[in-house]
N, C-alpha and C. Protein backbone atom coordinates (compact mmCIF):
# COMPACT_ATOMS: atom_id res chain seq x y z
N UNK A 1 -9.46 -13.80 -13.54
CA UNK A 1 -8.47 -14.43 -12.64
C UNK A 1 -7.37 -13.44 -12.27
N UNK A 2 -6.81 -13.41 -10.76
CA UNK A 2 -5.44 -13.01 -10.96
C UNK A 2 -4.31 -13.26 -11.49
N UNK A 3 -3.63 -11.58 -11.99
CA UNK A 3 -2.06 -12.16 -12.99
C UNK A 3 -1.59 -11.35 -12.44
N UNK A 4 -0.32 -11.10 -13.42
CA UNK A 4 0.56 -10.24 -13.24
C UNK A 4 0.53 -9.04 -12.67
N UNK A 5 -0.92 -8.24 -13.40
CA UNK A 5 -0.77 -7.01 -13.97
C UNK A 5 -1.38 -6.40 -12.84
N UNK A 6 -2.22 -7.42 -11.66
CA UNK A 6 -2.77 -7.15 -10.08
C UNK A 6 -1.83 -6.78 -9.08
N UNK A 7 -0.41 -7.74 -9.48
CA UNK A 7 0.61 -7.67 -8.37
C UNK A 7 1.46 -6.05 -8.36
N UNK A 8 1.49 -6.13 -10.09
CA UNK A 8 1.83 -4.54 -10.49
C UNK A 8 1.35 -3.24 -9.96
N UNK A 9 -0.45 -3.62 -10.18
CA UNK A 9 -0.89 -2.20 -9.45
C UNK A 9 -1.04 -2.42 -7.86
N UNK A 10 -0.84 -3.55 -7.57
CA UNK A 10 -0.76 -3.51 -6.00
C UNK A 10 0.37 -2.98 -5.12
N UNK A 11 1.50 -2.78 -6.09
CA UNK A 11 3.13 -2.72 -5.86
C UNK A 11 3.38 -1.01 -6.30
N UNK A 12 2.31 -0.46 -7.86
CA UNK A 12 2.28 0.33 -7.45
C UNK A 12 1.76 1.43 -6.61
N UNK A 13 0.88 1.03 -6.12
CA UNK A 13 -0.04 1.19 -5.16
C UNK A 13 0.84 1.74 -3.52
N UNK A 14 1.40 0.82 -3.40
CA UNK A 14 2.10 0.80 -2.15
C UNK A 14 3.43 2.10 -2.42
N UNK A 15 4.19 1.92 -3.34
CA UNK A 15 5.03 2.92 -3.94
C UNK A 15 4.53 4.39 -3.71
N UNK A 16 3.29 4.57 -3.76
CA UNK A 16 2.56 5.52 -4.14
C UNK A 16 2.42 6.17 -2.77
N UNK A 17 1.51 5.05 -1.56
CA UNK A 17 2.03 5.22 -0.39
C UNK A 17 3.12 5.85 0.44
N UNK A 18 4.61 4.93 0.27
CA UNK A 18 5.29 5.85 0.46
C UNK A 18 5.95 6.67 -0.09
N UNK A 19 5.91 7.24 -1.00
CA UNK A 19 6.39 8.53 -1.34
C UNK A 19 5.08 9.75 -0.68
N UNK A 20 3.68 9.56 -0.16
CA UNK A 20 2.97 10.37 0.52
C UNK A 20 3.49 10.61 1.85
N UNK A 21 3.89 9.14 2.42
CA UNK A 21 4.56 9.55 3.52
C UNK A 21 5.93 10.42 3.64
N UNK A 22 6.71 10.46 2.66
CA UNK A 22 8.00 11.09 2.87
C UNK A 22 7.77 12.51 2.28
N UNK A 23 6.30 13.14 2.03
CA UNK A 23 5.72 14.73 2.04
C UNK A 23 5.45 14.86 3.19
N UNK A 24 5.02 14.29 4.17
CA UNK A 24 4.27 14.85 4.92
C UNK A 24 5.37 15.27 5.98
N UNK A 25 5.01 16.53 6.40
CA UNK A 25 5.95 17.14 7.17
C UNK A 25 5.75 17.00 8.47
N UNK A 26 7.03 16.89 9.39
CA UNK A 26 6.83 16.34 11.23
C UNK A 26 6.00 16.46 11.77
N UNK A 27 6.06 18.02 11.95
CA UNK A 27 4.70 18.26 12.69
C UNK A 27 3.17 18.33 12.75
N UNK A 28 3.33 18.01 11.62
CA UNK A 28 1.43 17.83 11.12
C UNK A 28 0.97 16.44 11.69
N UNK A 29 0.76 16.36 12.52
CA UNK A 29 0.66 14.86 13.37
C UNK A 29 -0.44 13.74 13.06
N UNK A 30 -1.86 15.02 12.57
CA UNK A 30 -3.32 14.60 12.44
C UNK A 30 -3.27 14.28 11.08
N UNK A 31 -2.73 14.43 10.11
CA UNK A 31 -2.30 14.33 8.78
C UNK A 31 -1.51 12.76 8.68
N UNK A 32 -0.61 12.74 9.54
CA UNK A 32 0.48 11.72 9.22
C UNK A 32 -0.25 10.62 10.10
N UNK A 33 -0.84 10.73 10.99
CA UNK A 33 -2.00 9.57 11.80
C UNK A 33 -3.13 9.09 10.90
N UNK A 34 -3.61 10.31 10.06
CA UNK A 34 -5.01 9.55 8.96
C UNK A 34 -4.31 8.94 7.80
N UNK A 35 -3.24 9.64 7.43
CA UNK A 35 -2.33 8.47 6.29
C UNK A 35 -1.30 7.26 6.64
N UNK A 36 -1.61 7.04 7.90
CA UNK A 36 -0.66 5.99 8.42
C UNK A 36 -1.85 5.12 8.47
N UNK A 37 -3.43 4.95 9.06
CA UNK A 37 -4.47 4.04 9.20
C UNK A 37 -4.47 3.94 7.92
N UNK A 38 -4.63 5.28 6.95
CA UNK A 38 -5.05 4.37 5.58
C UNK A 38 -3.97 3.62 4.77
N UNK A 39 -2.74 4.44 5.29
CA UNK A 39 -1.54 3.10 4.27
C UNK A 39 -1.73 1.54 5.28
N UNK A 40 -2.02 1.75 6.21
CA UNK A 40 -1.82 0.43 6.60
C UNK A 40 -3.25 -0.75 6.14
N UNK A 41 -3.83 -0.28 6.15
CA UNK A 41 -5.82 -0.46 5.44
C UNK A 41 -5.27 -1.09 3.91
N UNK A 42 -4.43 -0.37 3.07
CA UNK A 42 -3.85 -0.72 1.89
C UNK A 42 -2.94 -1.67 1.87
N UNK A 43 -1.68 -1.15 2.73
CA UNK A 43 -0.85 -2.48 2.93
C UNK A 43 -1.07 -3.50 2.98
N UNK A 44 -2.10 -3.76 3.72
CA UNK A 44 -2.82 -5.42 4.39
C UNK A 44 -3.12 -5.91 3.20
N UNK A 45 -4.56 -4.85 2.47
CA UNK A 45 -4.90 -5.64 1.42
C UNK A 45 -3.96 -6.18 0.18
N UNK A 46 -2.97 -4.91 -0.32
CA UNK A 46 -2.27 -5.74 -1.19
C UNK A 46 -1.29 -6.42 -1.29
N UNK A 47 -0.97 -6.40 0.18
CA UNK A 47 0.13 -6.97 0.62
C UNK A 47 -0.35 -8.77 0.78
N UNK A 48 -1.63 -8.85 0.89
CA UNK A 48 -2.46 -10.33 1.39
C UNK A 48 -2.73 -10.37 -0.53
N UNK A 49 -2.74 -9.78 -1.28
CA UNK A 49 -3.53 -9.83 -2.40
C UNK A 49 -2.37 -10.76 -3.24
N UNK A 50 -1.12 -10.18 -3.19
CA UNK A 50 0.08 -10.38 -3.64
C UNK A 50 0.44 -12.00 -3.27
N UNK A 51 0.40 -12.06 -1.94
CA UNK A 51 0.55 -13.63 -0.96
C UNK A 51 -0.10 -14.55 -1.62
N UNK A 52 -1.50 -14.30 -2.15
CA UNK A 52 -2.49 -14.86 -2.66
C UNK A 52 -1.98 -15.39 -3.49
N UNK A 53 -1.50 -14.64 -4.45
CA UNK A 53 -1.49 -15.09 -5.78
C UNK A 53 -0.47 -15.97 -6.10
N UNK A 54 0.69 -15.40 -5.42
CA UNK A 54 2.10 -15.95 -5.37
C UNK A 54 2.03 -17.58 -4.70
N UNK A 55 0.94 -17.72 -3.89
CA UNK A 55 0.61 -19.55 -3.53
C UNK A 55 -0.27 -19.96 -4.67
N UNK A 56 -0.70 -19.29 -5.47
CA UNK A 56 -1.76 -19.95 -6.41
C UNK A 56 -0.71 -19.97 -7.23
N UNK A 57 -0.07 -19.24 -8.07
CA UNK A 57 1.09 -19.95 -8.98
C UNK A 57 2.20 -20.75 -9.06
C-alpha cells in the first residue's frame, strides 16, 4: 500500500530535480530542453502520486 515513505521519495525526487536545474548553465539550451521534458515526465507522476494518496488518507 501507499505511506509515508512514497510521498518522501517522491518529494525527494523532485528536490533532486531542481537542484539539476539550477547547474545547468544558460546557454546549453539542448541540455536544459531534455531536462525540462524529463522533470516535467517526473513532476506529473509524483506530483499525481502524492494527490493520490493524500485523498486516500
Amino acid at each position: 500500500s501507499q505511506d509515508a515513505s512514497t510521498v518522501i521519495h517522491s518529494y525527494s525526487r523532485l528536490t533532486a530535480i531542481y537542484s539539476k536545474f539550477k547547474q545547468i548553465s544558460a546557454d546549453d539550451a539542448n541540455k536544459l530542453e531534455c531536462t525540462f521534458n524529463q522533470a516535467s515526465q517526473y513532476y506529473s507522476y509524483h506530483y499525481n502520486t502524492v494527490k493520490a494518496i493524500s485523498k486516500c488518507s
